[in-house]
Protein backbone atom coordinates (compact mmCIF):
# COMPACT_ATOMS: atom_id res chain seq x y z
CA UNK A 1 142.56 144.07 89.39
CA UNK A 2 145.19 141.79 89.15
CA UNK A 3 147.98 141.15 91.02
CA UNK A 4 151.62 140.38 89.94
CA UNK A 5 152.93 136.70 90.91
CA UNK A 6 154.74 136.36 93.97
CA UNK A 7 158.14 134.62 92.85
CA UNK A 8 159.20 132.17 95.09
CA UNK A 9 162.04 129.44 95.37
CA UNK A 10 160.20 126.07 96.68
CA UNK A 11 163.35 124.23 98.76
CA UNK A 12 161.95 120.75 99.38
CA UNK A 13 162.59 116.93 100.34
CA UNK A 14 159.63 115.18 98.47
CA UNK A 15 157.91 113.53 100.19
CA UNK A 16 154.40 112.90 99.37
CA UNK A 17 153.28 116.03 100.76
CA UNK A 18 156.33 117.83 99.10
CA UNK A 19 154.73 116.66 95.61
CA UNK A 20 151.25 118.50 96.16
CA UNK A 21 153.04 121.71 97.81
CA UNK A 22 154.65 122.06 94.29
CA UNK A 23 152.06 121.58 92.37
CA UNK A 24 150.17 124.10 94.32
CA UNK A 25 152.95 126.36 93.71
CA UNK A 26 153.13 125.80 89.97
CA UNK A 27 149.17 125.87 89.30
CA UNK A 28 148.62 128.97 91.37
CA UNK A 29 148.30 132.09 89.70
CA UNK A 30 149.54 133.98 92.34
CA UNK A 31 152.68 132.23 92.67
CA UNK A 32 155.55 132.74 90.09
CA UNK A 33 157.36 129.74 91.06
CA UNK A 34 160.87 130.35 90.17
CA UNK A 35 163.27 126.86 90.89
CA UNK A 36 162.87 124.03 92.91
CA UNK A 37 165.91 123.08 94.85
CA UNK A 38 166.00 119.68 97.05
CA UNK A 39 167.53 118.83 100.07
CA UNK A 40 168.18 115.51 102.23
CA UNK A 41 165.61 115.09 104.59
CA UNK A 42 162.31 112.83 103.85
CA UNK A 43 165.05 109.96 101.73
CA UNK A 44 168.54 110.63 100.48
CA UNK A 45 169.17 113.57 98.03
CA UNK A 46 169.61 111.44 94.79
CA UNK A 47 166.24 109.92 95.85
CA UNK A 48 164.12 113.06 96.62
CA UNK A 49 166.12 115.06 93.66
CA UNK A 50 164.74 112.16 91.16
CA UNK A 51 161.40 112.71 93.11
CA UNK A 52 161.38 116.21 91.90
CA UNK A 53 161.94 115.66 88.60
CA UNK A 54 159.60 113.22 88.74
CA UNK A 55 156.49 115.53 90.04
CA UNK A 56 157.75 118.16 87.43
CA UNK A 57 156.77 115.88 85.22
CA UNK A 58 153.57 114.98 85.90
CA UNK A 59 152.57 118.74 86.53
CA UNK A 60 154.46 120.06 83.43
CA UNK A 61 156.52 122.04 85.92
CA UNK A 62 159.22 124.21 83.69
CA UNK A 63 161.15 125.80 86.83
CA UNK A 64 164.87 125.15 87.10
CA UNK A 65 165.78 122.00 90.12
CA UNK A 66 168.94 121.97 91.32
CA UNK A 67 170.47 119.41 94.21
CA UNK A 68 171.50 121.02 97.32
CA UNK A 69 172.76 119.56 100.49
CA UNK A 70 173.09 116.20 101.25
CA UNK A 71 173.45 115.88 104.89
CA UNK A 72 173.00 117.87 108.19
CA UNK A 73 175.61 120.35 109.06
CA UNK A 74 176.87 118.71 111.81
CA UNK A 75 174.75 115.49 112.08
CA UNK A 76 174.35 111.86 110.30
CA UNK A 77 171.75 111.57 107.76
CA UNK A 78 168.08 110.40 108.94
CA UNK A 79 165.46 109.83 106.80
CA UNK A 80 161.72 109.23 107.48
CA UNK A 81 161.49 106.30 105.10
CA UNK A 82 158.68 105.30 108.04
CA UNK A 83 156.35 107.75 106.58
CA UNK A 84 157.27 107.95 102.84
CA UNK A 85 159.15 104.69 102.06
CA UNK A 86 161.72 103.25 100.55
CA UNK A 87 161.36 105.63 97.22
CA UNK A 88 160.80 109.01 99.63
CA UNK A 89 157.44 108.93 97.57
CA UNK A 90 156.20 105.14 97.11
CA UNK A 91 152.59 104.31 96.03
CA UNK A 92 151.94 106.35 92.54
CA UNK A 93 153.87 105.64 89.64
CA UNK A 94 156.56 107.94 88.80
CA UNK A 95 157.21 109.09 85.53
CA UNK A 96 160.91 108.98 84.36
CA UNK A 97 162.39 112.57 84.75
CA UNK A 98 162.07 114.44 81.57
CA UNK A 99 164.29 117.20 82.46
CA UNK A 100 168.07 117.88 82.97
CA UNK A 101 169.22 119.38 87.02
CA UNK A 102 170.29 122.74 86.82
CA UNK A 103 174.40 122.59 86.95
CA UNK A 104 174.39 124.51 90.06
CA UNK A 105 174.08 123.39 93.81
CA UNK A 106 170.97 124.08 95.27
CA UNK A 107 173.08 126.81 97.53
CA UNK A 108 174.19 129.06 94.43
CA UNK A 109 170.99 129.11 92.63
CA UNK A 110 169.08 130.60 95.90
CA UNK A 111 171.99 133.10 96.23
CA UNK A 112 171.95 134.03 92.63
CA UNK A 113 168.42 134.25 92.12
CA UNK A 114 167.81 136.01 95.11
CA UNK A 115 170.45 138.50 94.52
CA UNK A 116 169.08 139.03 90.82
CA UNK A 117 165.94 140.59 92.72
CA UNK A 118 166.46 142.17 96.11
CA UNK A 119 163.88 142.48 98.33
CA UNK A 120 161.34 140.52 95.86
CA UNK A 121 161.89 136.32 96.56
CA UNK A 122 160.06 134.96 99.09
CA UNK A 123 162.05 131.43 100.17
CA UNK A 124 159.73 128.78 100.86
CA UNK A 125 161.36 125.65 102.71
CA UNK A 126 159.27 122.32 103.59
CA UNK A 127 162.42 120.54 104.52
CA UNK A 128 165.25 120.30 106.50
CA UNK A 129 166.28 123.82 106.27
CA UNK A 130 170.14 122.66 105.38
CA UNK A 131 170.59 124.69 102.06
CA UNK A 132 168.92 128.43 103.91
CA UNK A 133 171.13 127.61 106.68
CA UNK A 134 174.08 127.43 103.80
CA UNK A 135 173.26 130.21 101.69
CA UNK A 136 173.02 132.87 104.45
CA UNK A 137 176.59 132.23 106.44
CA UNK A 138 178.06 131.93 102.61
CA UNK A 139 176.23 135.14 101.63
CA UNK A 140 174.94 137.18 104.71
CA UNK A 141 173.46 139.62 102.33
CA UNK A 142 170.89 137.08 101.75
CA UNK A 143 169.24 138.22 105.33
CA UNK A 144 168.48 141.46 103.84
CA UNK A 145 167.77 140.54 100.49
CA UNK A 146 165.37 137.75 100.83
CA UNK A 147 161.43 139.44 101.07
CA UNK A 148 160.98 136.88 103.59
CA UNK A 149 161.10 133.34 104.55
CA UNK A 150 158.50 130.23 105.06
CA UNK A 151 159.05 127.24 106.64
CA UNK A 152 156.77 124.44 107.21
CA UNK A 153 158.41 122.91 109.90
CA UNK A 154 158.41 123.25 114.17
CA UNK A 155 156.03 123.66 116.68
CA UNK A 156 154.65 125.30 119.57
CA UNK A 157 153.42 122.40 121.16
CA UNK A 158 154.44 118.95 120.69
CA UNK A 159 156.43 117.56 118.21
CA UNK A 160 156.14 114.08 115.63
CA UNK A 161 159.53 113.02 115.20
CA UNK A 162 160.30 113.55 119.16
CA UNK A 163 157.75 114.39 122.23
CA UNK A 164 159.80 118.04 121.58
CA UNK A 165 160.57 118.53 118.14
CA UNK A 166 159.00 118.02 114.32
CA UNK A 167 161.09 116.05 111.56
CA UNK A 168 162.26 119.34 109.33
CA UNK A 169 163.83 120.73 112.21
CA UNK A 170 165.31 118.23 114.12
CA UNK A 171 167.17 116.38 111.32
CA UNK A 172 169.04 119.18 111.28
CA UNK A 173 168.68 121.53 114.22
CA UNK A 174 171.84 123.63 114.14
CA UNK A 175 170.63 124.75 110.57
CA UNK A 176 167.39 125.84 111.65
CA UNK A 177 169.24 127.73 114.38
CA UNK A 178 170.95 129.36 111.41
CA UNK A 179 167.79 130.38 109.78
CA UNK A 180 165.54 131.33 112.48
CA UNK A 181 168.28 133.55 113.70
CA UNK A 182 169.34 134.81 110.58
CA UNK A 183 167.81 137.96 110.76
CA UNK A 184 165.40 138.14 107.84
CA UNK A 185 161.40 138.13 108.31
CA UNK A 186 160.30 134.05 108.79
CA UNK A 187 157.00 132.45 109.81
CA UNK A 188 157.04 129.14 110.94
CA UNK A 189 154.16 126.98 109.89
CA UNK A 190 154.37 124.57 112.03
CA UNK A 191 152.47 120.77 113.43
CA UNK A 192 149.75 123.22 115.44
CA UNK A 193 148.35 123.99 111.94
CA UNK A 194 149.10 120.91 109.25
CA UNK A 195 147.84 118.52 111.68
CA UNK A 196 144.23 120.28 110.64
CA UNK A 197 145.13 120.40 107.20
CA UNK A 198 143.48 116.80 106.50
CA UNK A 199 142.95 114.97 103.21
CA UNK A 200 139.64 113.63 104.29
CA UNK A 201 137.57 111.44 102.40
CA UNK A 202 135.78 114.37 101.16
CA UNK A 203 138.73 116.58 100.22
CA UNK A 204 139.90 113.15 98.25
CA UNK A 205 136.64 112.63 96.54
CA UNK A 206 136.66 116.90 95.58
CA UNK A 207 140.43 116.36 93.86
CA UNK A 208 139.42 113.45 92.36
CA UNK A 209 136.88 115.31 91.05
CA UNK A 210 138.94 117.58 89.27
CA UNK A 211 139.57 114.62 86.63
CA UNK A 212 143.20 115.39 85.43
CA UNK A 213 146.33 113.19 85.36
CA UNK A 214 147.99 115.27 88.03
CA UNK A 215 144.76 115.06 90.14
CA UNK A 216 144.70 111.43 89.85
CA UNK A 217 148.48 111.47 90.94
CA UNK A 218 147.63 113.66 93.93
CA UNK A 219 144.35 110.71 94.79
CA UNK A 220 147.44 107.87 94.61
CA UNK A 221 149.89 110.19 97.11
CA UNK A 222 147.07 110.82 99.31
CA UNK A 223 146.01 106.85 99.34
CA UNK A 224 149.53 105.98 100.22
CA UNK A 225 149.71 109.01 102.66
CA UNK A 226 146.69 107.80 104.56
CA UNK A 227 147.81 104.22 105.30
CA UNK A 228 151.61 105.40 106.39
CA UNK A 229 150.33 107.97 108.69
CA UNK A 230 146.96 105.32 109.86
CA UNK A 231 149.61 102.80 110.39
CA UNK A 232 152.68 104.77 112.16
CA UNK A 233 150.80 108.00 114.07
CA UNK A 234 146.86 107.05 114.04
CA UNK A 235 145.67 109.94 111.94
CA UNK A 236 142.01 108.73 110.30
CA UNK A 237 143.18 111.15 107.66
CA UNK A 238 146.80 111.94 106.63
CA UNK A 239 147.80 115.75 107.36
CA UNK A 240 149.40 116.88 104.28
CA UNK A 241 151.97 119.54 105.95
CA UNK A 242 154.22 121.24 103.07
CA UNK A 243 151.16 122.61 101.08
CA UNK A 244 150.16 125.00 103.71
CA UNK A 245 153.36 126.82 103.73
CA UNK A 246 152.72 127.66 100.60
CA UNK A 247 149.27 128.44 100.79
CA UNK A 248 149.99 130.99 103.12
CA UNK A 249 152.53 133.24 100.63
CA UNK A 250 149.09 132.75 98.27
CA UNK A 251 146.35 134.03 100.54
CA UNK A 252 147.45 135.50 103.88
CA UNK A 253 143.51 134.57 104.95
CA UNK A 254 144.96 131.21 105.25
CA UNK A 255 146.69 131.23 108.35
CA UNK A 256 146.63 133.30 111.52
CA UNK A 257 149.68 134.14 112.82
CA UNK A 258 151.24 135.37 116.29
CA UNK A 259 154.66 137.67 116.00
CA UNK A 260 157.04 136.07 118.79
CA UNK A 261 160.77 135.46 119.44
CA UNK A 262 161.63 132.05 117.97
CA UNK A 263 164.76 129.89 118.93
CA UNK A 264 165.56 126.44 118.13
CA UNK A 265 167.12 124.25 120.97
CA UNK A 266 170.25 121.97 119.52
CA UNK A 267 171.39 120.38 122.72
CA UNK A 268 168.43 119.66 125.02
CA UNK A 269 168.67 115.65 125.69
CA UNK A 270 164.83 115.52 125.09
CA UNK A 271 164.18 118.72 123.54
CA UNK A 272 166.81 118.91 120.43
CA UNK A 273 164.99 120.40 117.60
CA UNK A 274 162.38 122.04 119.55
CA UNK A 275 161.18 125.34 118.33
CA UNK A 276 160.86 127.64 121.81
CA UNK A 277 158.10 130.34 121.02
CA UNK A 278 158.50 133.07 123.61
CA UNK A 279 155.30 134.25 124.49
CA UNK A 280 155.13 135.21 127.87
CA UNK A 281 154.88 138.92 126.56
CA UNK A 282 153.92 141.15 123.26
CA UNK A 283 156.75 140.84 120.80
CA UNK A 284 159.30 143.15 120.65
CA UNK A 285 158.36 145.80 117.86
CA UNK A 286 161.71 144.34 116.08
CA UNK A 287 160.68 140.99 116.13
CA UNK A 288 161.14 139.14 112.75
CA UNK A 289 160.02 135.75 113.16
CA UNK A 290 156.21 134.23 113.18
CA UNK A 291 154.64 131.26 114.05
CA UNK A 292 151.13 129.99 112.26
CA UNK A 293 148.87 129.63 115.21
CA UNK A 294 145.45 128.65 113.22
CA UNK A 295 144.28 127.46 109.76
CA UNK A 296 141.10 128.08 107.32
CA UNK A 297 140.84 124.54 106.38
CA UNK A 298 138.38 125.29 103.60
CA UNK A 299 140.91 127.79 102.30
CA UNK A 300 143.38 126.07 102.27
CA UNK A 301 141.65 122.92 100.43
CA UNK A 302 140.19 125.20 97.63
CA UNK A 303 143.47 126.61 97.00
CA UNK A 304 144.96 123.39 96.31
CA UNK A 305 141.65 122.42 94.27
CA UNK A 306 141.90 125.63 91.84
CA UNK A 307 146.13 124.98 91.39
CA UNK A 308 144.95 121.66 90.14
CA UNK A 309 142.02 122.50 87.78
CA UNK A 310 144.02 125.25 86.17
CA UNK A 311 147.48 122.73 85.72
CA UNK A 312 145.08 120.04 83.58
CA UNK A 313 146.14 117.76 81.88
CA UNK A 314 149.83 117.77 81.28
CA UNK A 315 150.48 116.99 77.20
């Protein structure tokens, strides 16, 4: 029997890993991928918007991308141009963007769309979480409206951008205080389970495999994404983070999750950005918020192989 897509807004920063989380979310026939929207985080907004464009165009993505925020609420701009370069997403060859933004700010397309369909659009953030944080003080309704949110982003244990805290969260920290606390169902996907999610050799060898254009693209981002993350954290093989959130909205098998109260710390000295999972007890019967405590590798990896195969080549 089948099932009826799951629409979804994709908010992003790409970012190499950004590019194969929306092509997953395109290819999948369980995701009805509604808009992109982009937000600083991974380079500058102009840089990750053209990035967008970009990766629409080598999947043949139709959706709608709109520019959102440019900065942190409250904080300068930081980039991880470490990880992804100077481009946000250096190493494959971009194609020239081949369609227009959507007029609107990031911001008012997630509060229109989302409002259009109450209780149906899952949000599904793998950046700084800027825009969310945005949307729901402008339009608190949002909290009730939204089916529920996904981040990839935090951690239970350590962090990669401090000792404490992971990159999505602590570039802007008061705006994941925003969303975590915002009231409306959220899992966090966080470093405990994308550091397994690892484009090995033989994951490399099974996309390349697939013998598309957009494959191929995926083999160059994950070539590139293996030296940055050899050269600046060690990893053998680079963990490619953003996919899994989505993943998860596709096949719940994906990830286990543990229901706990979430907060996000914004003025520890060593500890800004860290997400504090309270689990010293069960969860209160109320609690909305999740955090992804263990991953199906294989899953997850055949997932992203059958979004692929069914994409093809892009005419």
């Amino acid at each position: 029997m089948a099932h009826t897509p799951i629409p979804i807004i994709l908010d992003c920063d790409p970012g190499h890993d950004d590019a194969v989380a929306m092509l997953l979310a395109w290819g999948s026939p369980s995701i009805d991928l509604l808009a992109v929207t982009t937000v600083g985080g991974n380079q500058t907004l102009d840089k990750v918007t053209r990035n967008a464009r970009s990766i629409a165009a080598v999947g043949g993505i139709t959706a709608p991308i709109a520019a959102g925020a440019a900065r942190p609420l409250l904080r300068p701009v930081t980039v991880a141009a470490s990880v992804h370069g100077e481009t946000g997403l250096d190493g494959p060859a971009l194609p020239p963007p081949s369609r227009a933004l959507d007029p609107r700010h990031a911001v008012q397309l997630i509060t229109d769309m989302v409002n259009a369909r109450p209780g149906e659009v899952t949000l599904v953030a793998t950046g700084p979480l800027t825009n969310l944080a945005l949307a729901v003080r402008g339009a608190p309704e949002l909290a009730h409206n939204v089916k529920e949110v996904v981040v990839m982003g935090g951690a239970i244990g350590p962090g990669n951008w401090s000792a404490a805290a992971e990159f999505n969260i602590v570039v802007d920290p008061e705006a994941a205080a925003i969303v975590f606390g915002a009231g409306w169902k959220i899992t966090m996907v966080g470093l405990d389970v994308t550091h397994s999610a690892l484009a090995t050799p033989a994951v490399v060898r099974r996309i390349a495999d697939v013998g598309s254009a957009p494959a191929q693209f995926v083999c160059e981002v994950l070539e590139f994404f293996a030296q940055s993350y050899k050269r600046t954290q060690g990893f053998e093989a680079p963990p490619v983070h953003d996919p899994v959130a989505v993943a998860y909205v596709i096949d719940r098998a994906v990830l286990e999750v543990l229901q706990a109260p979430i907060e996000v710390e914004t003025q520890g000295r060593f500890t800004t950005g860290m997400t504090v999972v309270d689990r010293r007890a069960p969860a209160p019967a109320d609690c909305k918020t999740f955090a992804a405590t263990g991953i199906h590798v294989e899953r997850f990896w055949d997932l992203v192989v059958d979004a692929l195969e069914r994409i093809g080549d892009v005419a």
